[in-house]
ModelCIF file with pLDDT and N, C-alpha, C, O atoms, coordinates in Angstrom:
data_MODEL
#
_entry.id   MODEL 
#
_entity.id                         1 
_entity.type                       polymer 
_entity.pdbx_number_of_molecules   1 
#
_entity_poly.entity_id                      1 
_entity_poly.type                           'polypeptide(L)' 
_entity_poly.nstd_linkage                   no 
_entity_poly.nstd_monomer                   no 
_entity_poly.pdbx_seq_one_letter_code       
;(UNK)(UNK)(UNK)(UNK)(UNK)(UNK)(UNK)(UNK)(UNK)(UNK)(UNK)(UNK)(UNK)(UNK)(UNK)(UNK)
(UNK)(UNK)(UNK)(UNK)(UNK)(UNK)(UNK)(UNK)(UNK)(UNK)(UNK)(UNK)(UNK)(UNK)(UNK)(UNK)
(UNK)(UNK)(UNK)(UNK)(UNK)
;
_entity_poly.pdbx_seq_one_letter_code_can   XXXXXXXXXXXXXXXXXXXXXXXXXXXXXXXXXXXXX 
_entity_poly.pdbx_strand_id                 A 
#
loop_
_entity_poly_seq.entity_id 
_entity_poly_seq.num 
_entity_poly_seq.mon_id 
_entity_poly_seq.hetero 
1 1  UNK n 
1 2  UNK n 
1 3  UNK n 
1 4  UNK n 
1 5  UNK n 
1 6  UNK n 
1 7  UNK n 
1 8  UNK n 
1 9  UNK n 
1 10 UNK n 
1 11 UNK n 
1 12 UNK n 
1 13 UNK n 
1 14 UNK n 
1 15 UNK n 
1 16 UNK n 
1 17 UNK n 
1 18 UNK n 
1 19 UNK n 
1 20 UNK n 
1 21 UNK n 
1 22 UNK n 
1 23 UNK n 
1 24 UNK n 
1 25 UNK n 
1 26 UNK n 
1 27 UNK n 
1 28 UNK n 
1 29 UNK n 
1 30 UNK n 
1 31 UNK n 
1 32 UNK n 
1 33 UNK n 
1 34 UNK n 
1 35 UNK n 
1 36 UNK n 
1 37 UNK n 
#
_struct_asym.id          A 
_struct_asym.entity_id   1 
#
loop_
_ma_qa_metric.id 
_ma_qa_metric.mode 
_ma_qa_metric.name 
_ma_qa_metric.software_group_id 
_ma_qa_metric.type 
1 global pLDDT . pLDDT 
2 local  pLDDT . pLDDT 
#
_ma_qa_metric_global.metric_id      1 
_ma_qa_metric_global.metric_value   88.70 
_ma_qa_metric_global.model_id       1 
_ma_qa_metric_global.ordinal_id     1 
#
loop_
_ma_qa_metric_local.label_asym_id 
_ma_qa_metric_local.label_comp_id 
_ma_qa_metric_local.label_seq_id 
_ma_qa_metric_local.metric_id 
_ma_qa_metric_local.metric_value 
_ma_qa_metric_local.model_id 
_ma_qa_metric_local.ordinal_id 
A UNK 1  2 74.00 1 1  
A UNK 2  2 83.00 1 2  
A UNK 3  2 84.00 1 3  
A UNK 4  2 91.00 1 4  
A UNK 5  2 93.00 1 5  
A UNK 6  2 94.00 1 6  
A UNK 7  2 94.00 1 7  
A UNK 8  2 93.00 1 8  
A UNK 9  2 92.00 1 9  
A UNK 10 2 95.00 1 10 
A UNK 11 2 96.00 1 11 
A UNK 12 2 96.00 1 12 
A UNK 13 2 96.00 1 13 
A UNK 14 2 97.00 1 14 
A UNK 15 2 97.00 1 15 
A UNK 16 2 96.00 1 16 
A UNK 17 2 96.00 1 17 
A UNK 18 2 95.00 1 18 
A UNK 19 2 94.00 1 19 
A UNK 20 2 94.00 1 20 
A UNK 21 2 95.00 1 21 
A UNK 22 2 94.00 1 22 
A UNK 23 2 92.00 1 23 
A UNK 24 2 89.00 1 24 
A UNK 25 2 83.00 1 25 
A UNK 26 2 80.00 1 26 
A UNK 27 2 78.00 1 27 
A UNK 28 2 78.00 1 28 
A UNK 29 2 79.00 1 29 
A UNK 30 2 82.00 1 30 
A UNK 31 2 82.00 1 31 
A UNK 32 2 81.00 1 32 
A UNK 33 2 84.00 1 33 
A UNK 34 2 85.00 1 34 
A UNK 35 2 82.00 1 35 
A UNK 36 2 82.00 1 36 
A UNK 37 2 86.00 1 37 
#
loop_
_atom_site.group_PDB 
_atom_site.id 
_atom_site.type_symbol 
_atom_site.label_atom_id 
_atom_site.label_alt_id 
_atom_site.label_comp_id 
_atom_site.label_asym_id 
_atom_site.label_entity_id 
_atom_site.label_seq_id 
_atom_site.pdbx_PDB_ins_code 
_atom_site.Cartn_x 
_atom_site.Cartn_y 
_atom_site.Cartn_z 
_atom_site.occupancy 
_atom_site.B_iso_or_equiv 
_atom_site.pdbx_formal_charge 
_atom_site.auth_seq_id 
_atom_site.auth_comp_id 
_atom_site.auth_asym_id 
_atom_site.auth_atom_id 
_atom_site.pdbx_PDB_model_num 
ATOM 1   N N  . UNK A 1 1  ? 19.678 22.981 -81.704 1.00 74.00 ? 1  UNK A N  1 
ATOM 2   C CA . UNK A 1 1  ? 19.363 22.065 -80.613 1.00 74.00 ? 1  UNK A CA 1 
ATOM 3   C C  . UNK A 1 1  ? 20.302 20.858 -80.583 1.00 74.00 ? 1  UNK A C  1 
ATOM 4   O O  . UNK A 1 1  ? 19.872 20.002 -79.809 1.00 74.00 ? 1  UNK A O  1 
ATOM 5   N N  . UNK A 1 2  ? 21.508 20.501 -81.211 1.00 83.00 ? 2  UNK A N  1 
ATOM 6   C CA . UNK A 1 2  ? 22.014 19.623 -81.830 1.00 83.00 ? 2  UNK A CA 1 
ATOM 7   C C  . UNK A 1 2  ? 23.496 19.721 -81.210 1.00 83.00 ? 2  UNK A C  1 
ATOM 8   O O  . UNK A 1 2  ? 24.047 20.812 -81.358 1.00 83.00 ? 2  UNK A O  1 
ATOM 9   N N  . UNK A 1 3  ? 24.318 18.559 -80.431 1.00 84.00 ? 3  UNK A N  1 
ATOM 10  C CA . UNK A 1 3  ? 25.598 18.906 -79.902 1.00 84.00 ? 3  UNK A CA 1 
ATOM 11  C C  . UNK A 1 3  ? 26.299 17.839 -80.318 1.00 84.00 ? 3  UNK A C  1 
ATOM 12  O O  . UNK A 1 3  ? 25.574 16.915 -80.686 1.00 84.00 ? 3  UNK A O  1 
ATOM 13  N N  . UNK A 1 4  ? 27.482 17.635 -80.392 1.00 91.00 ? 4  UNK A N  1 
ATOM 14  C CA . UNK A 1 4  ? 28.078 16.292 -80.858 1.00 91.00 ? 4  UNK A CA 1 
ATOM 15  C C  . UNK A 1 4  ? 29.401 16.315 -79.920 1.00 91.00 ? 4  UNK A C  1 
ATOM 16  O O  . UNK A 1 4  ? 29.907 17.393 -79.609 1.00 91.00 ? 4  UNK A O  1 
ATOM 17  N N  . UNK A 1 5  ? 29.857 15.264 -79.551 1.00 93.00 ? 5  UNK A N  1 
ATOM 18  C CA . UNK A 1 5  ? 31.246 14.838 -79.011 1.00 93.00 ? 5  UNK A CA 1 
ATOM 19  C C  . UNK A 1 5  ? 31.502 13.942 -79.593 1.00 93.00 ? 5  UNK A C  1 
ATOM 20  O O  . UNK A 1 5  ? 30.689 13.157 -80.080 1.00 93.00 ? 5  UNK A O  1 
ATOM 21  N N  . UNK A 1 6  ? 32.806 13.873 -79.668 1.00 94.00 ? 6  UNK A N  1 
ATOM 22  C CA . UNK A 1 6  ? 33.867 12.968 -80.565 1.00 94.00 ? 6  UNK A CA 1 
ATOM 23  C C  . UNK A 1 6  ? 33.919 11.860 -80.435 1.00 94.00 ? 6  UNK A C  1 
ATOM 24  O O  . UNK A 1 6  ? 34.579 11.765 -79.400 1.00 94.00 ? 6  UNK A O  1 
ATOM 25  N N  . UNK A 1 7  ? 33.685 10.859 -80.756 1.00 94.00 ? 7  UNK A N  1 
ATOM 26  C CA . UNK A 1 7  ? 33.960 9.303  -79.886 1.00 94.00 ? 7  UNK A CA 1 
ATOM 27  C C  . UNK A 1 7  ? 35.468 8.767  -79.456 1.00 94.00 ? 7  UNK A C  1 
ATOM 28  O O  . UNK A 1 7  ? 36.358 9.445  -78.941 1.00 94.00 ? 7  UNK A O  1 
ATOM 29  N N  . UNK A 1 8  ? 35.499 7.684  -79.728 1.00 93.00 ? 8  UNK A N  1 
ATOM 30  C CA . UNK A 1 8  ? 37.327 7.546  -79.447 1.00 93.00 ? 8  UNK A CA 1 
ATOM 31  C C  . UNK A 1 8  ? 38.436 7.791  -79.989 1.00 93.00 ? 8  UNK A C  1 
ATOM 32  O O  . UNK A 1 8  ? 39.533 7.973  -79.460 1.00 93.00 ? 8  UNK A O  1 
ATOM 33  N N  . UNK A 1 9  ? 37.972 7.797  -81.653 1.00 92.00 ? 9  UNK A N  1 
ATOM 34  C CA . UNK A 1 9  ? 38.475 8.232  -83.045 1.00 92.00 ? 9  UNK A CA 1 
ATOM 35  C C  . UNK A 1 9  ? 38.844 9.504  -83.073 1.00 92.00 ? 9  UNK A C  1 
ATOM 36  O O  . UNK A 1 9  ? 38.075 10.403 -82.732 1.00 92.00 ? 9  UNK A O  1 
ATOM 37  N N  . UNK A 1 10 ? 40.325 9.758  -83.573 1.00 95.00 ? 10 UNK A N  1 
ATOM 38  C CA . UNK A 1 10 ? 40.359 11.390 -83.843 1.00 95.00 ? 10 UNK A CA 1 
ATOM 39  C C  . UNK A 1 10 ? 39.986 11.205 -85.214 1.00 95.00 ? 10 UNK A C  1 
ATOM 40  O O  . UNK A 1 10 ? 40.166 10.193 -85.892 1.00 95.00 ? 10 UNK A O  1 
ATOM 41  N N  . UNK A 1 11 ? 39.268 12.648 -85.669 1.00 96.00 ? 11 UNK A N  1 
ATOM 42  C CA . UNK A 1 11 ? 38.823 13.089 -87.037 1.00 96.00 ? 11 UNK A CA 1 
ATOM 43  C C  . UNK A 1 11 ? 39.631 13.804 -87.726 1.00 96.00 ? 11 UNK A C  1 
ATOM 44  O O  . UNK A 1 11 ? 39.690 14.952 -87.287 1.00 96.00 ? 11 UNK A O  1 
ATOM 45  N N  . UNK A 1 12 ? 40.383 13.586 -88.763 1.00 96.00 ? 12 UNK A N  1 
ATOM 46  C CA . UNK A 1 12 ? 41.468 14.798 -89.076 1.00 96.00 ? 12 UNK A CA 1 
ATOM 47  C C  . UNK A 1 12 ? 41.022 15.692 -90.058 1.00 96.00 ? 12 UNK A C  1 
ATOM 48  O O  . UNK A 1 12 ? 40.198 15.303 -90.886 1.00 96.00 ? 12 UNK A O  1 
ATOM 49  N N  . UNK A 1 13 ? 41.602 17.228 -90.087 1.00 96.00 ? 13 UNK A N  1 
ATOM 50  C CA . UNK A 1 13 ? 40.862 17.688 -90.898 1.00 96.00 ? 13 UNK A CA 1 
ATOM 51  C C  . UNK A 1 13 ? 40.440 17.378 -92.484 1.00 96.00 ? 13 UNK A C  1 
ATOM 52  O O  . UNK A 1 13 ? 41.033 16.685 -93.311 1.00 96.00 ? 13 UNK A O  1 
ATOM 53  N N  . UNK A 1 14 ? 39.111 18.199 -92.620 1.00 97.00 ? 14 UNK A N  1 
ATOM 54  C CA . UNK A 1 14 ? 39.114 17.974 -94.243 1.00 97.00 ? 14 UNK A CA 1 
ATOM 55  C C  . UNK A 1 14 ? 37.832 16.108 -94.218 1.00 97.00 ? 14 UNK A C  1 
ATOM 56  O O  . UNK A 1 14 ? 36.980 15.613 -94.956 1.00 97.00 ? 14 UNK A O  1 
ATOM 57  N N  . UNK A 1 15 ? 38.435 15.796 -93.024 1.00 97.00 ? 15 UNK A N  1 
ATOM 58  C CA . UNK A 1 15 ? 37.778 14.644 -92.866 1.00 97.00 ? 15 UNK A CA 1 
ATOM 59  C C  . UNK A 1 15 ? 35.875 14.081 -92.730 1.00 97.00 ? 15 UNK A C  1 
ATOM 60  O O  . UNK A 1 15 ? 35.444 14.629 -91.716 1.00 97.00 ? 15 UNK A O  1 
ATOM 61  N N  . UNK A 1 16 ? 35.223 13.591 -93.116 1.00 96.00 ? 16 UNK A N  1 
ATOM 62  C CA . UNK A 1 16 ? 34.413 13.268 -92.868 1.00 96.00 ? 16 UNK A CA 1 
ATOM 63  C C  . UNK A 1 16 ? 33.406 13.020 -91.281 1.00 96.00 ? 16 UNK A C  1 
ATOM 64  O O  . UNK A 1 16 ? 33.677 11.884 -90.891 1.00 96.00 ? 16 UNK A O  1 
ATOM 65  N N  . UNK A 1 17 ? 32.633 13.531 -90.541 1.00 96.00 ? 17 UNK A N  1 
ATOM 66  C CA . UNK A 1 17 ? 32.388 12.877 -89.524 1.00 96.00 ? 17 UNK A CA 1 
ATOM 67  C C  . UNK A 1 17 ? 31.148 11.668 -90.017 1.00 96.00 ? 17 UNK A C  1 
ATOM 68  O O  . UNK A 1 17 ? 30.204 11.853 -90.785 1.00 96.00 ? 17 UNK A O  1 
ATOM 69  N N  . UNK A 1 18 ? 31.584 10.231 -89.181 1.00 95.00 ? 18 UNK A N  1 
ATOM 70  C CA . UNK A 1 18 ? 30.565 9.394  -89.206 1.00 95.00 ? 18 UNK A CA 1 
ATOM 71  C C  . UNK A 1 18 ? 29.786 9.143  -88.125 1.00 95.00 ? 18 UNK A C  1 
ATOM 72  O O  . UNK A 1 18 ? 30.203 9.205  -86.969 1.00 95.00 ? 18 UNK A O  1 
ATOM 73  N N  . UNK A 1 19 ? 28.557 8.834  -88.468 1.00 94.00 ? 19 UNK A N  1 
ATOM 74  C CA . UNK A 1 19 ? 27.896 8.327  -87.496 1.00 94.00 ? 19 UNK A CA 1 
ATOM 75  C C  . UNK A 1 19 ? 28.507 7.383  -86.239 1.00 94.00 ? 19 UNK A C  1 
ATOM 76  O O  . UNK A 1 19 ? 27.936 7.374  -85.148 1.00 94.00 ? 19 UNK A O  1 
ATOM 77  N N  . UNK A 1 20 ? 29.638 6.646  -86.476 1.00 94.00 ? 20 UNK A N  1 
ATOM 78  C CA . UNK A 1 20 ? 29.873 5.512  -85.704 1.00 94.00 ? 20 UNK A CA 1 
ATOM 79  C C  . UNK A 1 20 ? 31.006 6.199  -84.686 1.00 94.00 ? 20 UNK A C  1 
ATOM 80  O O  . UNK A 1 20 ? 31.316 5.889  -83.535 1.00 94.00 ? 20 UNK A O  1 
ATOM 81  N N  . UNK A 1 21 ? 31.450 7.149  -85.475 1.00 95.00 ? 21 UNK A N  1 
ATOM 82  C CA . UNK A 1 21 ? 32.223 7.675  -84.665 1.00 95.00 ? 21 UNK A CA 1 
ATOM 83  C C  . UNK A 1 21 ? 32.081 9.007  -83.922 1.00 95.00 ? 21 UNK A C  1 
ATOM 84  O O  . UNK A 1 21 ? 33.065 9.681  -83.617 1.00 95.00 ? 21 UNK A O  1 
ATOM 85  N N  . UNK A 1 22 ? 30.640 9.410  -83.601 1.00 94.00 ? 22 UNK A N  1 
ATOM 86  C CA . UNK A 1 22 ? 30.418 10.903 -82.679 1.00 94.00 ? 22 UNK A CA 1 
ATOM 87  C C  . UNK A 1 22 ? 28.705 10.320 -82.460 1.00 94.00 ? 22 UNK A C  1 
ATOM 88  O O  . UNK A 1 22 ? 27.844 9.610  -82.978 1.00 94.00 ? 22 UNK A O  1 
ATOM 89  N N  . UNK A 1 23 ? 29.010 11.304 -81.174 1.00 92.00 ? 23 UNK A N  1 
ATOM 90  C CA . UNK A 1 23 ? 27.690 10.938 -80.270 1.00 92.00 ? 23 UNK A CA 1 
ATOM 91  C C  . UNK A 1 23 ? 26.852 11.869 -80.213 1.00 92.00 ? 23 UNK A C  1 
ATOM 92  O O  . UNK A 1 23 ? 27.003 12.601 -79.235 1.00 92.00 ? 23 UNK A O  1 
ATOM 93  N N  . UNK A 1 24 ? 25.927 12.152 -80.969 1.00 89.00 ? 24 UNK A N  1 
ATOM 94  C CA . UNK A 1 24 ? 24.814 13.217 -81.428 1.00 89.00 ? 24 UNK A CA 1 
ATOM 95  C C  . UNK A 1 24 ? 23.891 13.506 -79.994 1.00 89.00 ? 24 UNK A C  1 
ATOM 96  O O  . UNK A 1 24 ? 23.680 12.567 -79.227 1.00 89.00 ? 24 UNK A O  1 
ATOM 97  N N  . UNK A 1 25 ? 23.527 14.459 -79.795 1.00 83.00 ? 25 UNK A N  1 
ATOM 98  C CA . UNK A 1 25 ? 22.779 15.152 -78.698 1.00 83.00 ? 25 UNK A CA 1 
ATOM 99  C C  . UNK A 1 25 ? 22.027 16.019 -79.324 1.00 83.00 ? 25 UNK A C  1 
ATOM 100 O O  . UNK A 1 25 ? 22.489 17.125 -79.604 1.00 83.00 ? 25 UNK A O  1 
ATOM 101 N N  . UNK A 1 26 ? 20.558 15.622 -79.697 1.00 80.00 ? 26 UNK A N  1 
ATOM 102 C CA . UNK A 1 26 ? 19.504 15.989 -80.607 1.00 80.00 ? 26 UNK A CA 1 
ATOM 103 C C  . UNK A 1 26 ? 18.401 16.743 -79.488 1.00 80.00 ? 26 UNK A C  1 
ATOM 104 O O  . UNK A 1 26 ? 17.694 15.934 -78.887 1.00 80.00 ? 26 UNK A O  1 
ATOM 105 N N  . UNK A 1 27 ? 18.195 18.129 -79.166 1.00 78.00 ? 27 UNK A N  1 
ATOM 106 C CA . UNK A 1 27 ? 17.252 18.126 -78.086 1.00 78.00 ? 27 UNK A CA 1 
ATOM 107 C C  . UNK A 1 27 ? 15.618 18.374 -79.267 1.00 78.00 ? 27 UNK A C  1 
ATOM 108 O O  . UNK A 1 27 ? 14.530 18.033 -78.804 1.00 78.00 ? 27 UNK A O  1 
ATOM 109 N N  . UNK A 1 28 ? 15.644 18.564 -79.727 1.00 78.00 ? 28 UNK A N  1 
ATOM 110 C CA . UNK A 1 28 ? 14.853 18.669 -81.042 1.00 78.00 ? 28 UNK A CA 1 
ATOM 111 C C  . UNK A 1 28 ? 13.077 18.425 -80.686 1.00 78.00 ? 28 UNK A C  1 
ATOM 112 O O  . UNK A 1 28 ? 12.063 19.113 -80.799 1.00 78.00 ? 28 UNK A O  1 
ATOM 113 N N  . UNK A 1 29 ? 13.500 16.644 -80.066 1.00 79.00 ? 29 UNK A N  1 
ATOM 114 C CA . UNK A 1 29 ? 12.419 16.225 -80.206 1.00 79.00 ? 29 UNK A CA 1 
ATOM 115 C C  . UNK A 1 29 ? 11.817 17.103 -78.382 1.00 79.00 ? 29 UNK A C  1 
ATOM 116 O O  . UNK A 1 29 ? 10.668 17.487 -78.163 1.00 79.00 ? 29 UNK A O  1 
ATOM 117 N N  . UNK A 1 30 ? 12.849 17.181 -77.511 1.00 82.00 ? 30 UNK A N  1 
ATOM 118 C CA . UNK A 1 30 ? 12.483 17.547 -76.134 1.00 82.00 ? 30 UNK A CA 1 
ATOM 119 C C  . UNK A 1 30 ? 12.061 18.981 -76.387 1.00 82.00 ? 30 UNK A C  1 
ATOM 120 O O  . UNK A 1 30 ? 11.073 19.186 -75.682 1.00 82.00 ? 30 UNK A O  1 
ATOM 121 N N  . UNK A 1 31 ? 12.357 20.002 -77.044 1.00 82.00 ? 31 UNK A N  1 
ATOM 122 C CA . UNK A 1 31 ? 11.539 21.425 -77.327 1.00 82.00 ? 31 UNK A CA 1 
ATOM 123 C C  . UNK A 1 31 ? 10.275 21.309 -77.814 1.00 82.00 ? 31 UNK A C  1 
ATOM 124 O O  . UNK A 1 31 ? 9.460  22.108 -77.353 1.00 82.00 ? 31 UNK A O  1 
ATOM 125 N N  . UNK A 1 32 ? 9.824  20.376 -78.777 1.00 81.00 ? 32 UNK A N  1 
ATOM 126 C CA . UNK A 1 32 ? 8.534  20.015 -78.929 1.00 81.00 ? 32 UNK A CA 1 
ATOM 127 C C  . UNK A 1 32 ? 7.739  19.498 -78.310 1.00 81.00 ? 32 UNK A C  1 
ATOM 128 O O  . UNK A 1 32 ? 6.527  19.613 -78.494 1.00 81.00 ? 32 UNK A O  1 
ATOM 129 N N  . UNK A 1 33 ? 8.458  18.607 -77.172 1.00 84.00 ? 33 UNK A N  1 
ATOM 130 C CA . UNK A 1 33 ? 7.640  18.254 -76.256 1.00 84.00 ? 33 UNK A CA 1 
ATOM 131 C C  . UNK A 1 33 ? 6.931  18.976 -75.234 1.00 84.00 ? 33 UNK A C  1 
ATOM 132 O O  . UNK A 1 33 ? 5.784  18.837 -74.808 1.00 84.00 ? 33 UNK A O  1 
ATOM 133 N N  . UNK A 1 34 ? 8.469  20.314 -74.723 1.00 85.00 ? 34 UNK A N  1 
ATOM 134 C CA . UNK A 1 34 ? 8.194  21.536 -74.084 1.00 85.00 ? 34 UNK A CA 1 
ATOM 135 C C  . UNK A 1 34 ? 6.922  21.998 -74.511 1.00 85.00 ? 34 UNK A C  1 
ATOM 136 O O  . UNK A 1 34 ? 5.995  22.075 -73.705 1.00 85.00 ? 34 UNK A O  1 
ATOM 137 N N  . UNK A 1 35 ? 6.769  22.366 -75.904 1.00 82.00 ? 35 UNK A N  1 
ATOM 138 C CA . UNK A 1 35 ? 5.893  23.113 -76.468 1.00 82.00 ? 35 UNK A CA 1 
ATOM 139 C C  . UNK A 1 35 ? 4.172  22.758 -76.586 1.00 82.00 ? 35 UNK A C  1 
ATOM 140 O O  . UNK A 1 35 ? 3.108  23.365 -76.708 1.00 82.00 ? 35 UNK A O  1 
ATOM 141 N N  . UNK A 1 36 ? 4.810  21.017 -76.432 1.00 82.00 ? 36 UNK A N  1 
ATOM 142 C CA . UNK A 1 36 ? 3.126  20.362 -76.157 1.00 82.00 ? 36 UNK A CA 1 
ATOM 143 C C  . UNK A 1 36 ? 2.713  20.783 -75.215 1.00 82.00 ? 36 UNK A C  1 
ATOM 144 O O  . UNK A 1 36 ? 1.871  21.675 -75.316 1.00 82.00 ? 36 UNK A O  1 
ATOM 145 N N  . UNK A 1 37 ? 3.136  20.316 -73.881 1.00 86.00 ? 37 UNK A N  1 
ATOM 146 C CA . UNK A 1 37 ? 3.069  20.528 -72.193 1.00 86.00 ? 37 UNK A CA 1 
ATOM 147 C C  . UNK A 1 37 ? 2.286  22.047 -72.131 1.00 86.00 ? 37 UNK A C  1 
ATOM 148 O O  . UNK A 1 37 ? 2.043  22.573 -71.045 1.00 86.00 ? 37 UNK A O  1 
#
């Protein structure tokens, strides 16, 4: 459920991704919600 894009920063390989630098797209909590409904 989980997508990420890069922020402005290139990441080179081997490299770490940080939080500050990629923009997480979590649908996680919205399938559970589906599932309440």
């Amino acid at each position: 459920y989980t997508s990420i894009t890069i922020g402005d920063t290139e990441i080179k390989k081997n490299q770490p991704l940080y939080l500050n630098q990629v923009v997480i797209r979590d649908d996680t909590d919205h399938i559970w919600e589906i599932v309440h409904h």
